[in-house]
Protein backbone atom coordinates (compact mmCIF):
# COMPACT_ATOMS: atom_id res chain seq x y z
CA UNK A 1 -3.16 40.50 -149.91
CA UNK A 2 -4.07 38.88 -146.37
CA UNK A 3 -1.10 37.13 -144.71
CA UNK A 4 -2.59 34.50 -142.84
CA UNK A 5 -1.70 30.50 -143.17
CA UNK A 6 -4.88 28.44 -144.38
CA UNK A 7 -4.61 25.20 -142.60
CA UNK A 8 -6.26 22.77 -145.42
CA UNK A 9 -6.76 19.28 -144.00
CA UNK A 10 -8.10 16.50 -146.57
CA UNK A 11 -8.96 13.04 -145.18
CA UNK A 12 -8.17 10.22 -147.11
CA UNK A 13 -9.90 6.89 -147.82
CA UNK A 14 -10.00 4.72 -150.74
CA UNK A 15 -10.18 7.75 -153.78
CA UNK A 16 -7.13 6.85 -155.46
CA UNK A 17 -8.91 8.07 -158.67
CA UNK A 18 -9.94 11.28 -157.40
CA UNK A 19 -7.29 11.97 -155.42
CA UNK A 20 -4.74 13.82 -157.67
CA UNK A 21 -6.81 16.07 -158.74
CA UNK A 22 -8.08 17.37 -155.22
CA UNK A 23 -4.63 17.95 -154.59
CA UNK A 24 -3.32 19.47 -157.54
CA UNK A 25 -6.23 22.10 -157.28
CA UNK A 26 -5.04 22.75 -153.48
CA UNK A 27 -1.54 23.00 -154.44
CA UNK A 28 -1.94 25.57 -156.98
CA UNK A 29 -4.22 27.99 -155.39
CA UNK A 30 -3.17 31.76 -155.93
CA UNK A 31 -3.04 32.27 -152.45
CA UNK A 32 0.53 30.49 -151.21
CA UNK A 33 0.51 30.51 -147.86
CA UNK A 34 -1.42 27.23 -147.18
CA UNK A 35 -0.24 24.09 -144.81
CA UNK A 36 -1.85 21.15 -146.55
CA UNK A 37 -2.14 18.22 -144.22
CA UNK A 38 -3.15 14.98 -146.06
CA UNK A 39 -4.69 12.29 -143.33
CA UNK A 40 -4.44 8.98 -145.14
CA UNK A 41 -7.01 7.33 -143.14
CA UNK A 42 -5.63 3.48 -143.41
CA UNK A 43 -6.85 3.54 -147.08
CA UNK A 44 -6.24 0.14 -148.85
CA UNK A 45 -5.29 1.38 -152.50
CA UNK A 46 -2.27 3.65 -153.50
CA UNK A 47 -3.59 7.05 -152.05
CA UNK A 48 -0.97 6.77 -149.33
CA UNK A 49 2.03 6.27 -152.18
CA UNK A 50 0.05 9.52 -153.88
CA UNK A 51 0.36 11.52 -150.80
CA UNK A 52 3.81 10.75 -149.93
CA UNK A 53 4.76 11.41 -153.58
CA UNK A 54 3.11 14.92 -153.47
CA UNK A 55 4.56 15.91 -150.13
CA UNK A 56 8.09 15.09 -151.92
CA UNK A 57 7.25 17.64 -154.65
CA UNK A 58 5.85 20.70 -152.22
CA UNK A 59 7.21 21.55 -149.23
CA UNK A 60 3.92 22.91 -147.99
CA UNK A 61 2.43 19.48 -147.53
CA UNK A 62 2.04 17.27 -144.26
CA UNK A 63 1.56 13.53 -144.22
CA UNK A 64 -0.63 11.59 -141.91
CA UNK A 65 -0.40 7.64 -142.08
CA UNK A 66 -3.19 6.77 -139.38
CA UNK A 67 -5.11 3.28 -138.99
CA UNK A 68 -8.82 3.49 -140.54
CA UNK A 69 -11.03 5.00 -138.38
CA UNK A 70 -13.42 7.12 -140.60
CA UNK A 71 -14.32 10.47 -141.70
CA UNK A 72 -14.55 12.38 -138.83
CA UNK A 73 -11.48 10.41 -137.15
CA UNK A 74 -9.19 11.53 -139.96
CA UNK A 75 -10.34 15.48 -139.46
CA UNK A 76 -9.89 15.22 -135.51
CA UNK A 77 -6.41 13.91 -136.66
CA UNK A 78 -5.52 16.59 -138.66
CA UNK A 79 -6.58 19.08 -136.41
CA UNK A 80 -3.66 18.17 -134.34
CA UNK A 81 -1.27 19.34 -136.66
CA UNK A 82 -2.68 22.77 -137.42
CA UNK A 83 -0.90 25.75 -137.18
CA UNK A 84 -2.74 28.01 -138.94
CA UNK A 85 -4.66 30.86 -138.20
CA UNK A 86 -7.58 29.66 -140.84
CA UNK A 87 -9.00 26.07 -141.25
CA UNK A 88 -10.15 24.59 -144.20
CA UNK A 89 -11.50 20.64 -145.05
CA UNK A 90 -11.49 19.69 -148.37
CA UNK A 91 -13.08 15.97 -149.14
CA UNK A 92 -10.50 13.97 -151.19
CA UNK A 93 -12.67 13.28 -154.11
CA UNK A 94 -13.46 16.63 -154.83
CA UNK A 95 -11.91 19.78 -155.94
CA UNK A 96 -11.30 23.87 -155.66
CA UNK A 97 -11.41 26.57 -157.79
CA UNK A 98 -7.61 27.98 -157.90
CA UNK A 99 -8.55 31.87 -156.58
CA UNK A 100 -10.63 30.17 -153.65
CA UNK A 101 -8.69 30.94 -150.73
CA UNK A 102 -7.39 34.49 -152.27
CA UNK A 103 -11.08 35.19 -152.52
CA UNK A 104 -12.75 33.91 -149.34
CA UNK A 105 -9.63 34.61 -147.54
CA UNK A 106 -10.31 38.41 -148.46
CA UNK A 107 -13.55 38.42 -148.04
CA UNK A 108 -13.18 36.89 -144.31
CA UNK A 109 -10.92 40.26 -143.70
CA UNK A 110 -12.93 42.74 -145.19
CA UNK A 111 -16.23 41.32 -143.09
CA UNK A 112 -13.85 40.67 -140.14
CA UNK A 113 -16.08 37.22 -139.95
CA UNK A 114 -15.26 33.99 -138.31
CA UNK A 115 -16.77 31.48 -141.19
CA UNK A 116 -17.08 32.24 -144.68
CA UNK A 117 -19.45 30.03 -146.97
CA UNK A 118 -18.98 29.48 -150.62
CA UNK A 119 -21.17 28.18 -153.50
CA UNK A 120 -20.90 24.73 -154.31
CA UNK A 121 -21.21 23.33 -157.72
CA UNK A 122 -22.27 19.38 -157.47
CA UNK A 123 -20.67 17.66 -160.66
CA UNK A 124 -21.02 13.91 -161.55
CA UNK A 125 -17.43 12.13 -161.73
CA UNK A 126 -16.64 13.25 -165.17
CA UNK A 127 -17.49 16.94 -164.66
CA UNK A 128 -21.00 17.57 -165.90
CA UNK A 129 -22.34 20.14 -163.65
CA UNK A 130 -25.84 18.60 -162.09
CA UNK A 131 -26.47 22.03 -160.31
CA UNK A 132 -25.14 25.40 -159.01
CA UNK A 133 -26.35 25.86 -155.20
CA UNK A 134 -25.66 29.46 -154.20
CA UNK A 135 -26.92 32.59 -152.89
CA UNK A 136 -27.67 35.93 -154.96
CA UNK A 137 -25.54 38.50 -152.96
CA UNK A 138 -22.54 38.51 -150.69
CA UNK A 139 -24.14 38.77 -146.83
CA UNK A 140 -22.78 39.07 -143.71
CA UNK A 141 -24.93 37.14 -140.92
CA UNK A 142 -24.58 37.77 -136.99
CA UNK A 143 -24.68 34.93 -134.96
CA UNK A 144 -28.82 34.37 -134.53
CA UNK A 145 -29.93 35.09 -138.08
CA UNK A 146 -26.57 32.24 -139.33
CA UNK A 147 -28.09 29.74 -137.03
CA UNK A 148 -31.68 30.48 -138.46
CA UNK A 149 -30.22 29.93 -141.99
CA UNK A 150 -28.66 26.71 -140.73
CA UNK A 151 -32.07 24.96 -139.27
CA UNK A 152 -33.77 25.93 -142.23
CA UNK A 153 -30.86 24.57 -144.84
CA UNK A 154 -31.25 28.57 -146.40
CA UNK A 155 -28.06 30.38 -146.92
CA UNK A 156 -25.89 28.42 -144.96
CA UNK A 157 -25.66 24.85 -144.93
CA UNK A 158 -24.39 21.63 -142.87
CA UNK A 159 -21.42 20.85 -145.17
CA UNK A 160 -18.20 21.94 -143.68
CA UNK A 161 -16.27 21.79 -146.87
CA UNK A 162 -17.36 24.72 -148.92
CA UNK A 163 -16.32 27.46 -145.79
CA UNK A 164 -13.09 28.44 -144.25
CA UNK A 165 -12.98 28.93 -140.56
CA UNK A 166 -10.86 30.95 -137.71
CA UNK A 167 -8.88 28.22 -136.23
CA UNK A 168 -9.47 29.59 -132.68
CA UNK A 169 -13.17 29.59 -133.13
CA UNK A 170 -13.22 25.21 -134.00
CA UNK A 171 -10.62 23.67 -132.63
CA UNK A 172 -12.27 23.11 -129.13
CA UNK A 173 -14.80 20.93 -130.87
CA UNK A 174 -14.22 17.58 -132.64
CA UNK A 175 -16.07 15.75 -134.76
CA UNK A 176 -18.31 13.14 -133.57
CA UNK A 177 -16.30 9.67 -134.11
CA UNK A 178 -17.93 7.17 -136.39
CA UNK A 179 -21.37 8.89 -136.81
CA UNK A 180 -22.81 9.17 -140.38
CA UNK A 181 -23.88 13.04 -140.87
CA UNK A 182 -20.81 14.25 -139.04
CA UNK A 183 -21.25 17.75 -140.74
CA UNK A 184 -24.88 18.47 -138.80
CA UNK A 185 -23.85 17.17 -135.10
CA UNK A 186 -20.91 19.97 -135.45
CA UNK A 187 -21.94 22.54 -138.03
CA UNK A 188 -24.36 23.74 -135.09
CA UNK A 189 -22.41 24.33 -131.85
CA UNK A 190 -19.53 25.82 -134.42
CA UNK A 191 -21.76 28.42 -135.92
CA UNK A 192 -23.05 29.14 -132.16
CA UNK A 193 -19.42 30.22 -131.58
CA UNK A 194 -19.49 32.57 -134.76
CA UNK A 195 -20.24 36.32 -133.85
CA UNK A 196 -20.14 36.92 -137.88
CA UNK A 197 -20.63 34.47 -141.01
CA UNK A 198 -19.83 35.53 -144.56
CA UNK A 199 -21.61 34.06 -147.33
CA UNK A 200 -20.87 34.92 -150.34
CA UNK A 201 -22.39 34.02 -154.38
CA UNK A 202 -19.47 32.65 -155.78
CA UNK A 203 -19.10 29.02 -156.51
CA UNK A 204 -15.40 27.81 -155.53
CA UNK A 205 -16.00 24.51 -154.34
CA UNK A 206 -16.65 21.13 -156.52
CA UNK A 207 -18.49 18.13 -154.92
CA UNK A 208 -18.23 15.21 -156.73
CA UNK A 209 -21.84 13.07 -156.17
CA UNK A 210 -20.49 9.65 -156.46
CA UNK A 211 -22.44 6.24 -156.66
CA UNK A 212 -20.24 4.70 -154.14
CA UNK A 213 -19.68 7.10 -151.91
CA UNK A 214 -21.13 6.91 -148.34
CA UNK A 215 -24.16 9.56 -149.54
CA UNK A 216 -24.20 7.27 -152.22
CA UNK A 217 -25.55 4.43 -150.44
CA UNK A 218 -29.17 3.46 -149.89
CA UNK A 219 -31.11 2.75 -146.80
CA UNK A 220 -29.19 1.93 -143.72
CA UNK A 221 -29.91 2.40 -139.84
CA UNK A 222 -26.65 4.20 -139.46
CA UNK A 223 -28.77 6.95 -141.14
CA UNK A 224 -30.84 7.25 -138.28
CA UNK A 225 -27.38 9.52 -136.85
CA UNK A 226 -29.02 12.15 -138.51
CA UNK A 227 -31.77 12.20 -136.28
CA UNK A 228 -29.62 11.73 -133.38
CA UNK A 229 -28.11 14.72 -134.47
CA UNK A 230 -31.11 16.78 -135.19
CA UNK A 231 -32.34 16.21 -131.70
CA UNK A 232 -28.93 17.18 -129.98
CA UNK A 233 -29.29 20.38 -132.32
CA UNK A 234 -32.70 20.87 -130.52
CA UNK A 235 -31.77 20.82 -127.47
CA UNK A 236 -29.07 22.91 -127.94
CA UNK A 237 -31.50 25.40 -129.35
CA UNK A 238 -33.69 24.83 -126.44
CA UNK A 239 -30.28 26.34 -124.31
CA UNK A 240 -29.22 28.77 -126.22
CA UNK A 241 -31.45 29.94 -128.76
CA UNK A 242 -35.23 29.14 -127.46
CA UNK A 243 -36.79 31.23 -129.62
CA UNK A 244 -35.76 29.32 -132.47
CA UNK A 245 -36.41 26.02 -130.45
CA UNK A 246 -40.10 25.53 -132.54
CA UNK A 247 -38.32 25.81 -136.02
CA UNK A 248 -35.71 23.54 -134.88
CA UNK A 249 -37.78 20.69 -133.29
CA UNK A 250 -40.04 21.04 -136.96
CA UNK A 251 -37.11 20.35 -138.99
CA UNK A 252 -36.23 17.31 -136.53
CA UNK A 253 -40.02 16.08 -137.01
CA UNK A 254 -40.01 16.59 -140.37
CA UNK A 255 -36.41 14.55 -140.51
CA UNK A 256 -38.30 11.87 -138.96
CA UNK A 257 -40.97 11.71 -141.27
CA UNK A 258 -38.70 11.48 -143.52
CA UNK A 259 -36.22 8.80 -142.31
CA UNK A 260 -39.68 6.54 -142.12
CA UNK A 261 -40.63 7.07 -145.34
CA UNK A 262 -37.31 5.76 -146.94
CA UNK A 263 -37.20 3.01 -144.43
CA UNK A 264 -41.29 2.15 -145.28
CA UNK A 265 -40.05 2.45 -148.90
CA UNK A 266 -37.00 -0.45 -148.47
CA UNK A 267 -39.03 -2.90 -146.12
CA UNK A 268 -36.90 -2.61 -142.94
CA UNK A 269 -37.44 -4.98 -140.17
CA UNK A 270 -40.02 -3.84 -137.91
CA UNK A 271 -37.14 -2.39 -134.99
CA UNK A 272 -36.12 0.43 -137.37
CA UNK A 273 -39.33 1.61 -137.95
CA UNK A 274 -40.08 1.07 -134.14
CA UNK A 275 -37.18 3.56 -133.45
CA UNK A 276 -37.91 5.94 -135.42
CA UNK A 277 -41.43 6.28 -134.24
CA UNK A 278 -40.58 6.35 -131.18
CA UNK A 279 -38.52 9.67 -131.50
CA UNK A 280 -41.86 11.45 -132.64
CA UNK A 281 -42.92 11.75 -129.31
CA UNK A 282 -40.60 14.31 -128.92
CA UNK A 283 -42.58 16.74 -130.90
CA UNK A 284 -44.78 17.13 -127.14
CA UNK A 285 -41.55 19.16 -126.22
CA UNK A 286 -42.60 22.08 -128.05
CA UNK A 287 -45.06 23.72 -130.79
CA UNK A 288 -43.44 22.53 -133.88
CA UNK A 289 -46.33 23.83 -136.03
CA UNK A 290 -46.07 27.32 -135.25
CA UNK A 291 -45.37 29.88 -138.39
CA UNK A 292 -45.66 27.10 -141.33
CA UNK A 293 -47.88 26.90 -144.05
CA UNK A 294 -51.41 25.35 -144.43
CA UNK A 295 -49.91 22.70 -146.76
CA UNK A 296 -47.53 21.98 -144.57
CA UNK A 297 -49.88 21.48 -141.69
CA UNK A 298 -51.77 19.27 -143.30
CA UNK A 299 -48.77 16.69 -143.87
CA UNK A 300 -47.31 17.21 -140.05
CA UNK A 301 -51.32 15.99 -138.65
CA UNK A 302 -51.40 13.40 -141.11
CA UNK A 303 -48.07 11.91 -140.11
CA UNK A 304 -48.75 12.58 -136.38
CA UNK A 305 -51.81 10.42 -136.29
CA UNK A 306 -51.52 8.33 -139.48
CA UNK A 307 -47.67 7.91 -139.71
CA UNK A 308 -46.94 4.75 -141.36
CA UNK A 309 -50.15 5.08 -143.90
CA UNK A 310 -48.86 8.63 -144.63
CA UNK A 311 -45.32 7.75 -145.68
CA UNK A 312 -47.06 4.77 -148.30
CA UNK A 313 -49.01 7.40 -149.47
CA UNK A 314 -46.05 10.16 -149.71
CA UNK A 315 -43.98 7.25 -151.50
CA UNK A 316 -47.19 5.59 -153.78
CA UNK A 317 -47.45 10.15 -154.92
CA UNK A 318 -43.52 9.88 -154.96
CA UNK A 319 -43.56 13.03 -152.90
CA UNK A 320 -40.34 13.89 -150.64
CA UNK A 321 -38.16 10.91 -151.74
């Protein structure tokens, strides 16, 4: 059995409903040695009564009262109290499978890897599973062909709460305060750290798709951080990787075009659309259109010269939204 401490942090905000359960599935993992730091991020219902209670009843958990300051805030704040040599986040309204950390923590030591990646099952609030999104085999990944499977959203994906991670490899790099799609501005530089990623089949991890969560939400500009994000990926690509600079820049493009079909779709003012066609110029930077398909070519020319027609057209055929 490995001997390592899993450092699990869980930020907290307004899942008072949920939030038993995440913990309760944390606390009785078969795996013991854990340090469970709960980062109640200012939330206005009882989850910071919930987490005190808990930390009364096991010894193993931490409590951090903080004032709100969002998502990636409340991880940057429990990153200070790590001690561990592994890292885990766990969102508040979800929940683990109880041999999780025995099982990925064993895996991590047999591969000798810095990040291992589980299966997530994505459940509505009550349970029902909605789907199972996984990999066929275990696979170990060096650090150029994990990155590849990161652009292309393949075997490895942004989310940073399926995976546990070395603590010596992350905790140099925060998370971008008060950006929506805090997963994709760090997933990136963390898995250009990684000299060996673990992926493997199994499903631990339940995310909980809720209505009124903050993917929940329809159209807003603050969704235009993903973009922002996209292109900082690309130019860190462009550094680092340039031979997968053309596949990166694509996916940004094709993040545009998708960003101005939604807002095209929900009538936003004419500055949002503005900004994000402005960002297409970017595409000059490099030869996004190198190695895809016909189809696919056909859709990146038509949105290049015909943008705003092509996304009514995309949405009248209900086709990528």
């Amino acid at each position: 059995m490995p001997s390592s401490v899993i450092s699990v942090i869980v930020p907290i905000y307004n899942v008072e409903n949920y939030l038993d359960r995440c913990i309760e599935s944390i606390v009785n993992q078969t795996y013991r040695d854990l340090e469970i730091i709960l980062v109640d991020d200012g939330s206005p219902d009882n989850c910071p009564q919930i987490c005190d209670s808990w930390a009364e009843k096991d010894n193993r958990i931490k409590v951090v009262h903080k004032e709100n300051g969002g998502l990636s805030d409340a991880r940057n704040a429990g990153m200070l109290h790590v001690t561990g040599e592994i890292v885990s986040f766990i969102d508040s309204d979800d929940w683990i499978e109880s041999n999780m950390f025995e099982k990925m923590l064993t895996q991590m030591e047999q591969d000798n890897s810095d990040i291992v990646s589980c299966g997530v099952k994505w459940v509505e609030e009550n349970g029902k599973l909605l789907r199972n999104d996984t990999v066929e085999q275990n696979e170990i990944l060096d650090t150029h062909s994990a990155m590849s499977e990161l652009i292309n959203d393949g075997k490895l994906k942004q989310h940073v709460w399926n995976k546990i991670y070395k603590t010596e490899l992350i905790k140099a790099i925060p998370f971008e305060k008060g950006k929506y799609h805090e997963d994709v501005f760090w997933s990136y530089q963390i898995i250009g750290r990684a000299e060996c990623v673990s992926v493997v089949p199994d499903s631990y991890y339940y995310y909980v798709q809720r209505t009124n969560s903050i993917m929940g939400e329809g159209f807003s500009e603050k969704r235009l951080d993903a973009l922002d994000a996209n292109y900082l990926r690309c130019e860190y690509m462009k550094k680092h990787f340039p031979d997968l600079f053309d596949n990166a820049l694509y996916v940004y493009i094709g993040s545009c075009h998708y960003q101005l079909q939604c807002a095209v779709r929900t009538n936003q003012p004419d500055s949002v659309i503005q900004n994000i066609l402005d960002r297409l110029d970017y595409r000059k930077s490099g030869h996004p259109t190198r190695g895809i398909t016909a189809k696919q070519k056909l859709w990146y020319y038509l949105f290049t010269y015909f943008p705003l027609i092509t996304s009514k057209l995309r949405n009248a055929l209900n086709i990528g939204v």
